[in-house]
Protein backbone atom coordinates (compact mmCIF):
# COMPACT_ATOMS: atom_id res chain seq x y z
CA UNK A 1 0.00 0.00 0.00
CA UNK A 2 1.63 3.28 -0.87
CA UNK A 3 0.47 6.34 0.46
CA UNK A 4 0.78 9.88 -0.79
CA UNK A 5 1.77 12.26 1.91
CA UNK A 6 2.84 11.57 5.56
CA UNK A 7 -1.40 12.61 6.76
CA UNK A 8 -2.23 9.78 5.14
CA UNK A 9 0.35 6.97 6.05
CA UNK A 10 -0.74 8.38 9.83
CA UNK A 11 -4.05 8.14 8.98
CA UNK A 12 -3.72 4.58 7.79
CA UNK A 13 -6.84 4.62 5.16
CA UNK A 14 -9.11 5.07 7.77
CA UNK A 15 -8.05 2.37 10.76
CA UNK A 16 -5.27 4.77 12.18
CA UNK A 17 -6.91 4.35 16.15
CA UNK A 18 -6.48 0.51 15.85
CA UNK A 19 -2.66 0.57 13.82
CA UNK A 20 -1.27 2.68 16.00
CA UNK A 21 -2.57 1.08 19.61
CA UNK A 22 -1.35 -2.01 18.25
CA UNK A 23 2.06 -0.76 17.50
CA UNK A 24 1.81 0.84 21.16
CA UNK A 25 0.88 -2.58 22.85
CA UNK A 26 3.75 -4.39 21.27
CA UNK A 27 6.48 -1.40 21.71
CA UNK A 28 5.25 -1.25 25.60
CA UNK A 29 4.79 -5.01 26.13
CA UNK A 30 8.13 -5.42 24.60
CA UNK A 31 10.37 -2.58 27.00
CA UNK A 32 8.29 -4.01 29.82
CA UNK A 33 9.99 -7.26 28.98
CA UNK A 34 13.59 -6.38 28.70
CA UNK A 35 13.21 -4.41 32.08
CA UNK A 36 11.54 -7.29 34.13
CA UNK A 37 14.61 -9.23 32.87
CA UNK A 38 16.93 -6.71 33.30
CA UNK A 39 15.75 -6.69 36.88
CA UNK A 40 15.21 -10.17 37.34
CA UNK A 41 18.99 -11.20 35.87
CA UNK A 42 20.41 -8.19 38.41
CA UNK A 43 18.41 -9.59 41.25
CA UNK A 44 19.87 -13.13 40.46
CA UNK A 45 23.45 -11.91 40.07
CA UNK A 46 23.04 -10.03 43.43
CA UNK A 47 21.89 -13.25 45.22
CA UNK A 48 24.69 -15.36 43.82
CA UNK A 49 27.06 -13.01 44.96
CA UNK A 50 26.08 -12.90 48.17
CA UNK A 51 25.90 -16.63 47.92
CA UNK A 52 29.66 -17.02 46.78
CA UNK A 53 30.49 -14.46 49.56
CA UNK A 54 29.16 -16.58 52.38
CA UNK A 55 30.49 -19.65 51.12
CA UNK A 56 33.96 -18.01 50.70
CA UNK A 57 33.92 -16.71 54.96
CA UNK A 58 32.35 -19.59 56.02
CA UNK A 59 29.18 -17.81 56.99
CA UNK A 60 25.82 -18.67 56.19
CA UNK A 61 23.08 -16.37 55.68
CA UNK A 62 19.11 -17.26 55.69
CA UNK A 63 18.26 -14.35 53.25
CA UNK A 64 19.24 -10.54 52.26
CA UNK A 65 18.48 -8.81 55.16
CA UNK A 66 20.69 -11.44 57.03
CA UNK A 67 23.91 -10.51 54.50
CA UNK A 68 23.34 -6.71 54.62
CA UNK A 69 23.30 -6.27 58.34
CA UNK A 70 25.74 -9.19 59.12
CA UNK A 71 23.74 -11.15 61.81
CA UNK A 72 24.48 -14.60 62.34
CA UNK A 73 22.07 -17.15 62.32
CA UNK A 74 21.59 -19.99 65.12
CA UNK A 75 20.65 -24.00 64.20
CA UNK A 76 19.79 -25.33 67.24
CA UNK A 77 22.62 -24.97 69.50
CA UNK A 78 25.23 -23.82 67.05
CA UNK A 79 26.07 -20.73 66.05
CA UNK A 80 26.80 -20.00 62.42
């Protein structure tokens, strides 16, 4: 389909409302993608850092708020 001036490619003979909404959808749906995975990936890296860090002292840590404040953790009668 050619059109003849730039009014009428944005127009879009007539269905412009629906074209352009779809183009929208997919442009959104696809950033909100890459930054859930961007996030998700530097969450993941974060947590196996952590990970290699307590494994390389010899401490172990339950969860995140454990390795930020640096509070040990007791199993039973032992202290870790």
């Amino acid at each position: 389909m050619q059109f003849d001036s730039i009014a009428s490619f944005i127009a879009m003979g007539g269905h412009a409302l629906y074209v352009w909404l779809a183009y929208g959808a997919t442009v959104s749906i696809l950033i909100g993608s890459t930054v859930a995975l961007r996030r998700a990936t530097k969450r993941q890296m974060s947590q196996l850092r952590w990970a290699a860090q307590a494994d390389s002292d010899g401490t172990h840590r339950t969860n995140r708020a454990d390795m930020e404040t640096g509070a040990e953790v007791e199993y039973g009668a032992e202290k870790i």
